[in-house]
PDB file of N, CA and C in Angstrom:
ATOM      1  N   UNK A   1     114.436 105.710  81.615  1.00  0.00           N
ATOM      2  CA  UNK A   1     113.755 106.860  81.061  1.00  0.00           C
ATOM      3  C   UNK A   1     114.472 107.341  79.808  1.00  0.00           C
ATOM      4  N   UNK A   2     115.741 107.185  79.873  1.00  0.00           N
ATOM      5  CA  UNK A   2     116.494 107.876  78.718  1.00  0.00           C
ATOM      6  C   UNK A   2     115.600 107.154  77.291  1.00  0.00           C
ATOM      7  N   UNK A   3     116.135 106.217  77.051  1.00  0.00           N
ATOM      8  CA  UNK A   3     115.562 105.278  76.114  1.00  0.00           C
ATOM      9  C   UNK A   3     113.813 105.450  75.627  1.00  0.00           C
ATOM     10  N   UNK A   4     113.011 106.263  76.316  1.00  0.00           N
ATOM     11  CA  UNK A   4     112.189 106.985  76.311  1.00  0.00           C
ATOM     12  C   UNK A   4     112.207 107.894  75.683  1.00  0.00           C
ATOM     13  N   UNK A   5     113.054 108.930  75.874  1.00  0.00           N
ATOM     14  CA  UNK A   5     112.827 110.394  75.235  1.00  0.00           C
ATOM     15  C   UNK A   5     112.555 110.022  73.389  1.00  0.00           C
ATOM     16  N   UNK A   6     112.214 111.441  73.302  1.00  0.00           N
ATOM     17  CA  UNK A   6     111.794 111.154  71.539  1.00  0.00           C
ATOM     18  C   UNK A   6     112.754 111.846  70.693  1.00  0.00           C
ATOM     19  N   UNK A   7     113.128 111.670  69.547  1.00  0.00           N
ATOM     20  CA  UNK A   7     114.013 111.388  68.432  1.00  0.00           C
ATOM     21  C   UNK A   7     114.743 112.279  68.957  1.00  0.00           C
ATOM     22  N   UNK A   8     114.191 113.858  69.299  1.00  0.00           N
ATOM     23  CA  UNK A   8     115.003 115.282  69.280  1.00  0.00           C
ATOM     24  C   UNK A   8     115.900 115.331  70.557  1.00  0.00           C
ATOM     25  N   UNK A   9     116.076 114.269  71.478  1.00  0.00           N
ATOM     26  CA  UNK A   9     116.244 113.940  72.569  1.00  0.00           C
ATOM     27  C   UNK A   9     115.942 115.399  74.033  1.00  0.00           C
ATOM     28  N   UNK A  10     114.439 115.242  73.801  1.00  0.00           N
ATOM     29  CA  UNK A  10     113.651 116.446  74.958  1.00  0.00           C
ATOM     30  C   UNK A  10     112.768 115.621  75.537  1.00  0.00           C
ATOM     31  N   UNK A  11     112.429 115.710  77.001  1.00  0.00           N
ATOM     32  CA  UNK A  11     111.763 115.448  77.419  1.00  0.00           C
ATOM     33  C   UNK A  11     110.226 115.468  77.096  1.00  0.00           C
ATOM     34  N   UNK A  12     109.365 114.368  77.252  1.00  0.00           N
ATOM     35  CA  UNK A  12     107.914 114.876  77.281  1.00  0.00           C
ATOM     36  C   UNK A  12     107.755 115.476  78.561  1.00  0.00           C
ATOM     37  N   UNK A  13     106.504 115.990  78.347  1.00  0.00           N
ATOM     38  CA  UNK A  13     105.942 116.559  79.578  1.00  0.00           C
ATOM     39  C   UNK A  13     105.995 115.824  80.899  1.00  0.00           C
ATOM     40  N   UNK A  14     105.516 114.583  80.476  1.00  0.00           N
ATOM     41  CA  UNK A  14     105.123 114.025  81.640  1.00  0.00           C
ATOM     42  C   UNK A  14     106.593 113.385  81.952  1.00  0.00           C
ATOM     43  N   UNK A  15     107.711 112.954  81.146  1.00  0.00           N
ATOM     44  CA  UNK A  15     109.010 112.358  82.064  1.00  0.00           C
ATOM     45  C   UNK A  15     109.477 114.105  82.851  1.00  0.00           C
ATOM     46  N   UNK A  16     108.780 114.876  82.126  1.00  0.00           N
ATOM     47  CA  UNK A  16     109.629 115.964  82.734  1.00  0.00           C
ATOM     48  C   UNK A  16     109.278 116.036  84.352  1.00  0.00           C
ATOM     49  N   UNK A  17     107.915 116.113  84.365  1.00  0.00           N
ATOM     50  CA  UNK A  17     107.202 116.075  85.511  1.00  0.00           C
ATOM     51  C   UNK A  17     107.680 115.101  86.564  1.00  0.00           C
ATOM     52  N   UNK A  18     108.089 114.276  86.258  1.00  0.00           N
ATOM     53  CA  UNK A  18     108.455 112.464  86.803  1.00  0.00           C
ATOM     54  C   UNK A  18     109.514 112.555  86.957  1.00  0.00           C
ATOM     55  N   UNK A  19     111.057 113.500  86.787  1.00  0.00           N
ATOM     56  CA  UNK A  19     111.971 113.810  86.949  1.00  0.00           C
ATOM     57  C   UNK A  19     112.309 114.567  88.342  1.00  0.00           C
ATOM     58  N   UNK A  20     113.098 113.540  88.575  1.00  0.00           N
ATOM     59  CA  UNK A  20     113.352 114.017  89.899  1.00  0.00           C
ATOM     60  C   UNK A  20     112.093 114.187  91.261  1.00  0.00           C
ATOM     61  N   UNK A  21     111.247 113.548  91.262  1.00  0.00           N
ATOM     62  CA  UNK A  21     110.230 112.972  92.002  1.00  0.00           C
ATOM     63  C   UNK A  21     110.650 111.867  92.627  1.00  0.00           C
ATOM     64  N   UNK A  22     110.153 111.979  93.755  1.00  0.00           N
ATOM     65  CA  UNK A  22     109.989 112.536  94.820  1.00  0.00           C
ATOM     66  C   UNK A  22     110.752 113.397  95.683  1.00  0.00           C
ATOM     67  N   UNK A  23     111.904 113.782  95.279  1.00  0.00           N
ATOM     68  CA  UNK A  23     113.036 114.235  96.292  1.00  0.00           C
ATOM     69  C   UNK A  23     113.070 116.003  95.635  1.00  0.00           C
ATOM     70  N   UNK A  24     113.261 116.296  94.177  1.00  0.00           N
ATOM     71  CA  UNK A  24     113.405 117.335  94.635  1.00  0.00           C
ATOM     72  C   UNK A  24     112.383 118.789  94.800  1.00  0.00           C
ATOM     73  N   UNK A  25     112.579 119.898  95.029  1.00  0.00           N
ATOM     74  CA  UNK A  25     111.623 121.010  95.801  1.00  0.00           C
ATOM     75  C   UNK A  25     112.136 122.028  94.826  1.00  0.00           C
ATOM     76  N   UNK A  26     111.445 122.382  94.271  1.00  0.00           N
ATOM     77  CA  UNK A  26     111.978 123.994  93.527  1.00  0.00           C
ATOM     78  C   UNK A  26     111.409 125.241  94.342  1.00  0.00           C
ATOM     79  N   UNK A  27     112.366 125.716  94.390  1.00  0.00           N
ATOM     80  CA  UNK A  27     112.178 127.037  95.027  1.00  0.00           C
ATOM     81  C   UNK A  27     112.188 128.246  94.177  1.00  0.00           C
ATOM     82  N   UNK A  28     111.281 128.911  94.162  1.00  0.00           N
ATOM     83  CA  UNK A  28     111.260 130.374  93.137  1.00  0.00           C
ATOM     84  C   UNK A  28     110.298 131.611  94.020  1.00  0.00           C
ATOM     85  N   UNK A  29     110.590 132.469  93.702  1.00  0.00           N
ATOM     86  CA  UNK A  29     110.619 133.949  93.905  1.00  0.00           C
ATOM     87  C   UNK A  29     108.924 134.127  93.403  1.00  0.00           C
ATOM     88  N   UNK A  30     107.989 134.823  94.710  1.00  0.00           N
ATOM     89  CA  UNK A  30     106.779 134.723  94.037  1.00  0.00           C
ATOM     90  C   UNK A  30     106.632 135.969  94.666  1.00  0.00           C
ATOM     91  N   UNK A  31     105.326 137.330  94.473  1.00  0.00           N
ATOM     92  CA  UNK A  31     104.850 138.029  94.774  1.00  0.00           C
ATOM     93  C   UNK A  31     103.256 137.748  95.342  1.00  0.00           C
ATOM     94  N   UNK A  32     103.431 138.581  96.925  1.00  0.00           N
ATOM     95  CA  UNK A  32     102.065 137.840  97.345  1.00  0.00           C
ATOM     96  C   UNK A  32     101.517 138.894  98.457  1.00  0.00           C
ATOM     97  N   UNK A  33     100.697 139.681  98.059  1.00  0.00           N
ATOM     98  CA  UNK A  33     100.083 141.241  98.039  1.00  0.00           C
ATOM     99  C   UNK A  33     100.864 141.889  98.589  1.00  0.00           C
ATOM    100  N   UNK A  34     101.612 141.834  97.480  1.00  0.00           N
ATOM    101  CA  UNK A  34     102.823 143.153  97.273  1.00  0.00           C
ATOM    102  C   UNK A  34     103.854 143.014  97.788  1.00  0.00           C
ATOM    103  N   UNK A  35     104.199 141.905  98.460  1.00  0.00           N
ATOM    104  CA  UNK A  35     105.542 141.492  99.375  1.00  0.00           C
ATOM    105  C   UNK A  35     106.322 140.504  98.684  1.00  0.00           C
ATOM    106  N   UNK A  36     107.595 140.395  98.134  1.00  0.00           N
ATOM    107  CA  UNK A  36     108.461 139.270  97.894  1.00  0.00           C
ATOM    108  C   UNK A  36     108.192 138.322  98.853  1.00  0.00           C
ATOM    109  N   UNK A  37     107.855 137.069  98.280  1.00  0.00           N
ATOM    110  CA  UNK A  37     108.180 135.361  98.733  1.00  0.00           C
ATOM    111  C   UNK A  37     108.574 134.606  98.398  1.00  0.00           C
ATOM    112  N   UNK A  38     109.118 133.189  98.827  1.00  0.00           N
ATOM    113  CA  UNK A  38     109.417 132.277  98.339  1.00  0.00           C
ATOM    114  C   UNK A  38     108.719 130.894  98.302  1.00  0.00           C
ATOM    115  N   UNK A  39     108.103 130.440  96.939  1.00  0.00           N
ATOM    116  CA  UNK A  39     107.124 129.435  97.338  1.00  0.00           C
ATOM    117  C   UNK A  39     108.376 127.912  97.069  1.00  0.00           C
ATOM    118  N   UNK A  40     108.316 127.221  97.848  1.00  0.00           N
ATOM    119  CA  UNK A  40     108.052 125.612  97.442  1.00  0.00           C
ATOM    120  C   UNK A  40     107.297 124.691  96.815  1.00  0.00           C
ATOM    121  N   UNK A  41     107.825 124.449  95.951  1.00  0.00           N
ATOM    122  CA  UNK A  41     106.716 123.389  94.838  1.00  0.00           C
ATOM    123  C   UNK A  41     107.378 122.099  94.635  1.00  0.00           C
ATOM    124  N   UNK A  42     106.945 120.900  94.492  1.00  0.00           N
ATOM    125  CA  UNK A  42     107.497 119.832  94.160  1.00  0.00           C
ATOM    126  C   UNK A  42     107.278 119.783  92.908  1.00  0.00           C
ATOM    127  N   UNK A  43     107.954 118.650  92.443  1.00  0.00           N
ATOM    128  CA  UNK A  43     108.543 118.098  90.889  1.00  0.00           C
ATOM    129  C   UNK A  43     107.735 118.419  89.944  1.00  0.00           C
ATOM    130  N   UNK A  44     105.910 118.403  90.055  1.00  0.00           N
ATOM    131  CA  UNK A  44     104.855 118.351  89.504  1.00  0.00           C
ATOM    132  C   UNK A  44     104.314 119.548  89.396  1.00  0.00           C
ATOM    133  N   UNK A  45     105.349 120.443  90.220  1.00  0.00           N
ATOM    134  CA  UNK A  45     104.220 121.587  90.156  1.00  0.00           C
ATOM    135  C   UNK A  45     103.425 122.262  91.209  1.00  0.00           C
ATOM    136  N   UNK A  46     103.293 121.033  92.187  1.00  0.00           N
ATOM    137  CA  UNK A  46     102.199 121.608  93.468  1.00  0.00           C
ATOM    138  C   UNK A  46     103.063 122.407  94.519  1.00  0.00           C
ATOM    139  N   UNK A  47     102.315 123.245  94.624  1.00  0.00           N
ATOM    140  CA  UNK A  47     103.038 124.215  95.890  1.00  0.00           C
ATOM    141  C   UNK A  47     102.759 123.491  96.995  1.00  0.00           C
ATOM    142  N   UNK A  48     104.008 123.996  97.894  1.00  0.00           N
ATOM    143  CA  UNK A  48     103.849 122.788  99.162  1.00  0.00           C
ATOM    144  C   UNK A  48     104.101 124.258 100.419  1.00  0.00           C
ATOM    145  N   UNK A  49     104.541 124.849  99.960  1.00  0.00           N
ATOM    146  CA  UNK A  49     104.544 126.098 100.956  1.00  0.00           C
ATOM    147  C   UNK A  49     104.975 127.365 100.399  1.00  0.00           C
ATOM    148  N   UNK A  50     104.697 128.373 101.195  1.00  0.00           N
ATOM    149  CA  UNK A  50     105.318 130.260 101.044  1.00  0.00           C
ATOM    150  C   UNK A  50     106.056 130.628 102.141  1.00  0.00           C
ATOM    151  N   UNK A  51     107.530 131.283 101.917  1.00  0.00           N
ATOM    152  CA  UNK A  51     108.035 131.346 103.191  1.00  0.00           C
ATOM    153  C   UNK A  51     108.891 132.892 102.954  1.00  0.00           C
ATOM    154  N   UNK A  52     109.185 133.551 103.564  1.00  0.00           N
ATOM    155  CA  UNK A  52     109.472 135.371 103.705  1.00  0.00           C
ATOM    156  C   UNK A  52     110.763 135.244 103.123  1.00  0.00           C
ATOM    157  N   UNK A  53     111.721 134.531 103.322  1.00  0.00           N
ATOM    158  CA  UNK A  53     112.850 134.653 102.283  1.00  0.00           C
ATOM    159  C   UNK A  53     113.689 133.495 101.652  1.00  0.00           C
ATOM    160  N   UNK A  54     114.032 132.883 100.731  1.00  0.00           N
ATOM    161  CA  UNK A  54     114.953 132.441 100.373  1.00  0.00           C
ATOM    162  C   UNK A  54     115.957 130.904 101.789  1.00  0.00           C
ATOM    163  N   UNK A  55     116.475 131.286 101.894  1.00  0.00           N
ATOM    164  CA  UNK A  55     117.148 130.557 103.414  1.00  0.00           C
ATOM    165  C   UNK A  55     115.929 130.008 103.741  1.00  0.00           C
ATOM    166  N   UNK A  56     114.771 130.558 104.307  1.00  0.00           N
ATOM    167  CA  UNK A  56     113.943 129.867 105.112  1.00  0.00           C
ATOM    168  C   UNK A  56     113.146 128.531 103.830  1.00  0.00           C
ATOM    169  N   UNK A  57     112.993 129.689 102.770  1.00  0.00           N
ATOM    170  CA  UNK A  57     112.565 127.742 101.963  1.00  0.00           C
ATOM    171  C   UNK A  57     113.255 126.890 101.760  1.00  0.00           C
ATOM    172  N   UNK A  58     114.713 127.108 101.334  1.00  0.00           N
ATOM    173  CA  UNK A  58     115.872 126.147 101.315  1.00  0.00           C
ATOM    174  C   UNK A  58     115.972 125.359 102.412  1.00  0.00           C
ATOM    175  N   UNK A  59     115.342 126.060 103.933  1.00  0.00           N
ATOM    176  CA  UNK A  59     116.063 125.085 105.102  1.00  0.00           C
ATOM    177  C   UNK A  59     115.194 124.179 105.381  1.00  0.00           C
ATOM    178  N   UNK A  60     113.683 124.794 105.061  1.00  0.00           N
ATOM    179  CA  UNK A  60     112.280 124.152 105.332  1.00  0.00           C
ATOM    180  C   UNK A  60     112.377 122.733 104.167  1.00  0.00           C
ATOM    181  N   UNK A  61     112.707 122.951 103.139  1.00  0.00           N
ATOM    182  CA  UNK A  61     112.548 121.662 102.419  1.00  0.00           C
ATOM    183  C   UNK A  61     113.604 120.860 102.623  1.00  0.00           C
ATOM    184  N   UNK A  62     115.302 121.578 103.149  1.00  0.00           N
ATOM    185  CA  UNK A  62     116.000 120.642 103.651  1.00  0.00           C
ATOM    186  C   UNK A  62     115.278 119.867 104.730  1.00  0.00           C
ATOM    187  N   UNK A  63     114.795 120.511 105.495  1.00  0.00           N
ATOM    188  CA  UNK A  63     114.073 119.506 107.263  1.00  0.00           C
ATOM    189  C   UNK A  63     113.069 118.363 106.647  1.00  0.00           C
ATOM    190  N   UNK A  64     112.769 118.695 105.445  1.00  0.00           N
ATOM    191  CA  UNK A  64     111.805 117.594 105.054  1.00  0.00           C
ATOM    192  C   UNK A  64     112.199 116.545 103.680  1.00  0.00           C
ATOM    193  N   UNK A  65     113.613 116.478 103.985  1.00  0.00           N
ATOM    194  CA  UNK A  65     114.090 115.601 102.769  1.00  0.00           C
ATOM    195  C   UNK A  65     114.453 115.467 101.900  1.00  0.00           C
ATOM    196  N   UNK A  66     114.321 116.764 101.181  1.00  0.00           N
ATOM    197  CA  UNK A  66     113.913 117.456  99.851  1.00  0.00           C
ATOM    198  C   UNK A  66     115.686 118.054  99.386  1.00  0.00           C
ATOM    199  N   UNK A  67     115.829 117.944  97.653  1.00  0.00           N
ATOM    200  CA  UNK A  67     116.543 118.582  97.707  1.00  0.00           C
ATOM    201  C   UNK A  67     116.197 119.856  96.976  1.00  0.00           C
ATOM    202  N   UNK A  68     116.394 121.108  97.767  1.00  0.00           N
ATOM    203  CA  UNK A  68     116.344 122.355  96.793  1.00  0.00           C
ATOM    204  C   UNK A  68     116.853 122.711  96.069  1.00  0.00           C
ATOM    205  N   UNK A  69     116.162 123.278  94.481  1.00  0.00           N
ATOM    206  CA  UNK A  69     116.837 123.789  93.376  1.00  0.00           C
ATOM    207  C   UNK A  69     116.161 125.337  93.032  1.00  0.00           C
ATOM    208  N   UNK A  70     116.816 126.385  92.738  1.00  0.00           N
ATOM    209  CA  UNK A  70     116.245 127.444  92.636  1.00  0.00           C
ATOM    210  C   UNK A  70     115.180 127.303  91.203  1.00  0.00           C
ATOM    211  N   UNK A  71     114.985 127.882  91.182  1.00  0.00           N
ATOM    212  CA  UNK A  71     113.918 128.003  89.792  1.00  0.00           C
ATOM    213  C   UNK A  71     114.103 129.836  89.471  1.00  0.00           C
ATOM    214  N   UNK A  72     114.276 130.502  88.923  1.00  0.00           N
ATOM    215  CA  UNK A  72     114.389 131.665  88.252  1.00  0.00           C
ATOM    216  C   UNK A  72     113.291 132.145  87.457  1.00  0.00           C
TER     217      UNK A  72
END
């Protein structure tokens, strides 16, 4: 992939997307009628779950393989 990137050395979209697929899970801080959550999304973007705090998405995508990275 490196040998890929373009002159400015940044990702395109799509190696960005393709990075780190299949394994890792981003976890970020979502609002969801009116209550703090935490959704799970894989590499691409797709949400894979909502869970009440923090710990519980980290442990949920640990049980499934995944490695978690926060997202901010």
């Amino acid at each position: 992939m490196m040998n890929e990137m373009t002159n400015n050395n940044k990702l395109t979209e799509a190696q960005f997307v393709a990075l780190g697929l299949p394994h890792l899970a981003y976890v970020k801080p979502i609002l969801v009628e009116g209550a703090d959550r935490f959704a799970i999304h894989r590499a691409d973007g797709v949400m894979l779950a909502i869970l009440e705090d923090r710990a519980q998405a980290i442990a949920a995508a640990l049980e499934n393989h995944l490695v978690p990275v926060s997202v901010h």
